[in-house]
C-alpha atoms as a PDB file:
ATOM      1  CA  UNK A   1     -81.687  38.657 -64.713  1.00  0.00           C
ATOM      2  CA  UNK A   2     -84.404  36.105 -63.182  1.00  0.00           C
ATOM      3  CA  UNK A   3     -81.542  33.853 -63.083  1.00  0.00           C
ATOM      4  CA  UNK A   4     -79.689  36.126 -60.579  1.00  0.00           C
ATOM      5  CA  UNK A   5     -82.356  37.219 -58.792  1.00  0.00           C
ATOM      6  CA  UNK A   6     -83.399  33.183 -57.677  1.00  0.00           C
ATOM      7  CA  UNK A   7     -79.779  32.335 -57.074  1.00  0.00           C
ATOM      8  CA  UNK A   8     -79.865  35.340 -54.704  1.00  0.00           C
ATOM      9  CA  UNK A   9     -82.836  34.474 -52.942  1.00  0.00           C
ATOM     10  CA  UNK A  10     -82.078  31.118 -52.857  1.00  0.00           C
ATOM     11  CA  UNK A  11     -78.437  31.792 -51.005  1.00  0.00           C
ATOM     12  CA  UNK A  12     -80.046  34.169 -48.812  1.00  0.00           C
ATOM     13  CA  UNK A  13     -82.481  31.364 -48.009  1.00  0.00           C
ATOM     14  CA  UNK A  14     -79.685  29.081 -47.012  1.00  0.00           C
ATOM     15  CA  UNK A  15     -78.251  31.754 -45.481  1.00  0.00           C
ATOM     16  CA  UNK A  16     -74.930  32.086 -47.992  1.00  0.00           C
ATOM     17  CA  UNK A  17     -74.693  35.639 -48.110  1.00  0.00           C
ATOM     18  CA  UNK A  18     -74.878  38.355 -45.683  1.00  0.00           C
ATOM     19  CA  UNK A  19     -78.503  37.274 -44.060  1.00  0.00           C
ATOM     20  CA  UNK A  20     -81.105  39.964 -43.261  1.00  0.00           C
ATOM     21  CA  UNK A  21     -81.374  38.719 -39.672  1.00  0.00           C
ATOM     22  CA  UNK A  22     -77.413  40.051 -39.371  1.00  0.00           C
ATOM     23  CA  UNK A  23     -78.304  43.504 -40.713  1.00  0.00           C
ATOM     24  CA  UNK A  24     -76.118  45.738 -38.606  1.00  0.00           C
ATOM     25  CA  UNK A  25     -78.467  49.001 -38.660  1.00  0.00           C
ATOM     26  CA  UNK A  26     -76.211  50.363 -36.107  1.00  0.00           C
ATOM     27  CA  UNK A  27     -75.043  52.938 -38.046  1.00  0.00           C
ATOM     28  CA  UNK A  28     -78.258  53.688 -40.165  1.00  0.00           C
ATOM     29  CA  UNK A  29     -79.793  56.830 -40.181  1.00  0.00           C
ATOM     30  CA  UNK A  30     -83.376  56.835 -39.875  1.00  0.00           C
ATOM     31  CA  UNK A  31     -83.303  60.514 -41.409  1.00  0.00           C
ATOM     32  CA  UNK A  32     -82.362  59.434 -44.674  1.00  0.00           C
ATOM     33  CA  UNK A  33     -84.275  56.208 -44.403  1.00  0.00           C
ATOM     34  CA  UNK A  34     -87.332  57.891 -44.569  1.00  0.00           C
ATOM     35  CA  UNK A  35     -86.431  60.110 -47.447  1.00  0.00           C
ATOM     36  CA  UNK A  36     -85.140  57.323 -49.562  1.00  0.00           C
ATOM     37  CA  UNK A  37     -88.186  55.093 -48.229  1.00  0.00           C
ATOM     38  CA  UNK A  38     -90.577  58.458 -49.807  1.00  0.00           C
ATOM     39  CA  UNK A  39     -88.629  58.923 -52.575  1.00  0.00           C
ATOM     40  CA  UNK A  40     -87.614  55.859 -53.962  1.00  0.00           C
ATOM     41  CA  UNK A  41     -90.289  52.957 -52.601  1.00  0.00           C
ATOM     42  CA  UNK A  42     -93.490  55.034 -53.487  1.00  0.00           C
ATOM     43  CA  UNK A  43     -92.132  54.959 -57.194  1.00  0.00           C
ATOM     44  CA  UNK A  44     -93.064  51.977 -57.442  1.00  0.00           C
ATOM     45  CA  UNK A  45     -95.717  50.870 -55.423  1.00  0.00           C
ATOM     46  CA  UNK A  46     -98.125  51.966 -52.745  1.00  0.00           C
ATOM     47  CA  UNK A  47     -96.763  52.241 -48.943  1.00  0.00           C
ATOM     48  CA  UNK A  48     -96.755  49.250 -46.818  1.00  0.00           C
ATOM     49  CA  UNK A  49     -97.650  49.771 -42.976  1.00  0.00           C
ATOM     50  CA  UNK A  50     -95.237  49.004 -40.614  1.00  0.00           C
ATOM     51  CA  UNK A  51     -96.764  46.446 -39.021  1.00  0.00           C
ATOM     52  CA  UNK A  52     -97.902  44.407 -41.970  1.00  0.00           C
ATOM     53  CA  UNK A  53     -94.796  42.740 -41.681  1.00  0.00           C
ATOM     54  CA  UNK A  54     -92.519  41.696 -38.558  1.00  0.00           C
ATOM     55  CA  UNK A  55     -89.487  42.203 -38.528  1.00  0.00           C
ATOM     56  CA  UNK A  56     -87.669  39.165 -40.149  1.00  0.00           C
ATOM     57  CA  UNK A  57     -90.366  39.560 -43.129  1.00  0.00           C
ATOM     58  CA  UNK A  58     -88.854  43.511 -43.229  1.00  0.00           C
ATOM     59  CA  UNK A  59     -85.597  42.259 -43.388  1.00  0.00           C
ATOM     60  CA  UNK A  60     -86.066  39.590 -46.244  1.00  0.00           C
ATOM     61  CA  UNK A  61     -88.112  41.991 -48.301  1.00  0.00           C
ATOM     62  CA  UNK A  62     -85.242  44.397 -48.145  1.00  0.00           C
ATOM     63  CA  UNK A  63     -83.020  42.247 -49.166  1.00  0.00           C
ATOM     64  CA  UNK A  64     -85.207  41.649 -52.123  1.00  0.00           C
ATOM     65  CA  UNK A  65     -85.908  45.269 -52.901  1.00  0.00           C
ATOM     66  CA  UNK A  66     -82.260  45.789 -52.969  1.00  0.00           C
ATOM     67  CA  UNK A  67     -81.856  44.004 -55.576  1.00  0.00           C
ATOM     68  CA  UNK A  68     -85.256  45.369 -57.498  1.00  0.00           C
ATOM     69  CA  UNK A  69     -84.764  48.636 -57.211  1.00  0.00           C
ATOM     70  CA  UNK A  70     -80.787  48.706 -56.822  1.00  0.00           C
ATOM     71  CA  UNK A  71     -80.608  50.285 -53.675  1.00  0.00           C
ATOM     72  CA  UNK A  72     -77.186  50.530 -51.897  1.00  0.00           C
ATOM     73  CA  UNK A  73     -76.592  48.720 -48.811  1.00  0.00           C
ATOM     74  CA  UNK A  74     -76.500  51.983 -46.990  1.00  0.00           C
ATOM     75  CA  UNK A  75     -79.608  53.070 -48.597  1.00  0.00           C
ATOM     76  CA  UNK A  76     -80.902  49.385 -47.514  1.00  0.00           C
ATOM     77  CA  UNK A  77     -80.197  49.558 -43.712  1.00  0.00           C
ATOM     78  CA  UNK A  78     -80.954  52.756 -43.404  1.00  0.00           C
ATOM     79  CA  UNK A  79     -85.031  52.251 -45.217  1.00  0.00           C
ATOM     80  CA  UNK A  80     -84.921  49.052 -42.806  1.00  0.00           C
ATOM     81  CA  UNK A  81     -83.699  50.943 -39.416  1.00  0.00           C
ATOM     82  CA  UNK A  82     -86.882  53.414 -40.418  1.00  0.00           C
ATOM     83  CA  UNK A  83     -89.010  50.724 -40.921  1.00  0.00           C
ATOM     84  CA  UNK A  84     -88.550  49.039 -37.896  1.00  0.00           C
ATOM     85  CA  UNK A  85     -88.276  52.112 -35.620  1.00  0.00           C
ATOM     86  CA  UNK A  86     -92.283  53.382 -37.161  1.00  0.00           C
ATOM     87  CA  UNK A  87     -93.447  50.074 -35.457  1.00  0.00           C
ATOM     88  CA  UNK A  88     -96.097  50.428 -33.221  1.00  0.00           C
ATOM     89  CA  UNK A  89     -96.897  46.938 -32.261  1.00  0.00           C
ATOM     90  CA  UNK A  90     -94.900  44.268 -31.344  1.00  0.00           C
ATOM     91  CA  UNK A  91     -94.237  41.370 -33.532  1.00  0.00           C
ATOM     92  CA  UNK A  92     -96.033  38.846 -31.658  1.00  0.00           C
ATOM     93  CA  UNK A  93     -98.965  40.707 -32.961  1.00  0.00           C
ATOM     94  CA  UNK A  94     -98.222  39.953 -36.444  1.00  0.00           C
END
């Protein structure tokens, strides 16, 4: 299983699958974003603001947590599209 997780990071580091940065969150729902993001983040650990993060560091953690806590990639745009929409300051900020 570590084996598959740093082959996956790795590609997505080189950019060999999907990459976060091409997320289409156009058809995310925000909605269910949040209630998976309550349901099935908080599990695990303790809420992130969300501006710790900008927006390319949202989208490669996603990626990541995708795989951790075998989210869909439904489930995974639409926890991102909430994410990014609760921002309150700009990323040049971060």
């Amino acid at each position: 299983m570590k084996n598959l997780i740093k082959i996956t990071a790795t590609l997505l580091l080189l950019g060999g699958l999907n990459s976060a940065s091409a997320m289409d969150l156009s058809k995310a729902d925000i909605g269910n974003g949040a209630a998976v993001w309550s349901d099935v983040c908080m599990r695990c650990h303790n809420v992130r603001l969300p501006e710790d993060l900008n927006k390319r560091a949202w989208e490669y953690s996603m990626n990541h947590m995708r795989i951790r806590a075998g989210l869909t990639g439904q489930e995974t745009r639409d926890i991102l599209a909430f994410i990014l929409a609760s921002k309150t300051k700009d990323d040049a900020h971060n």
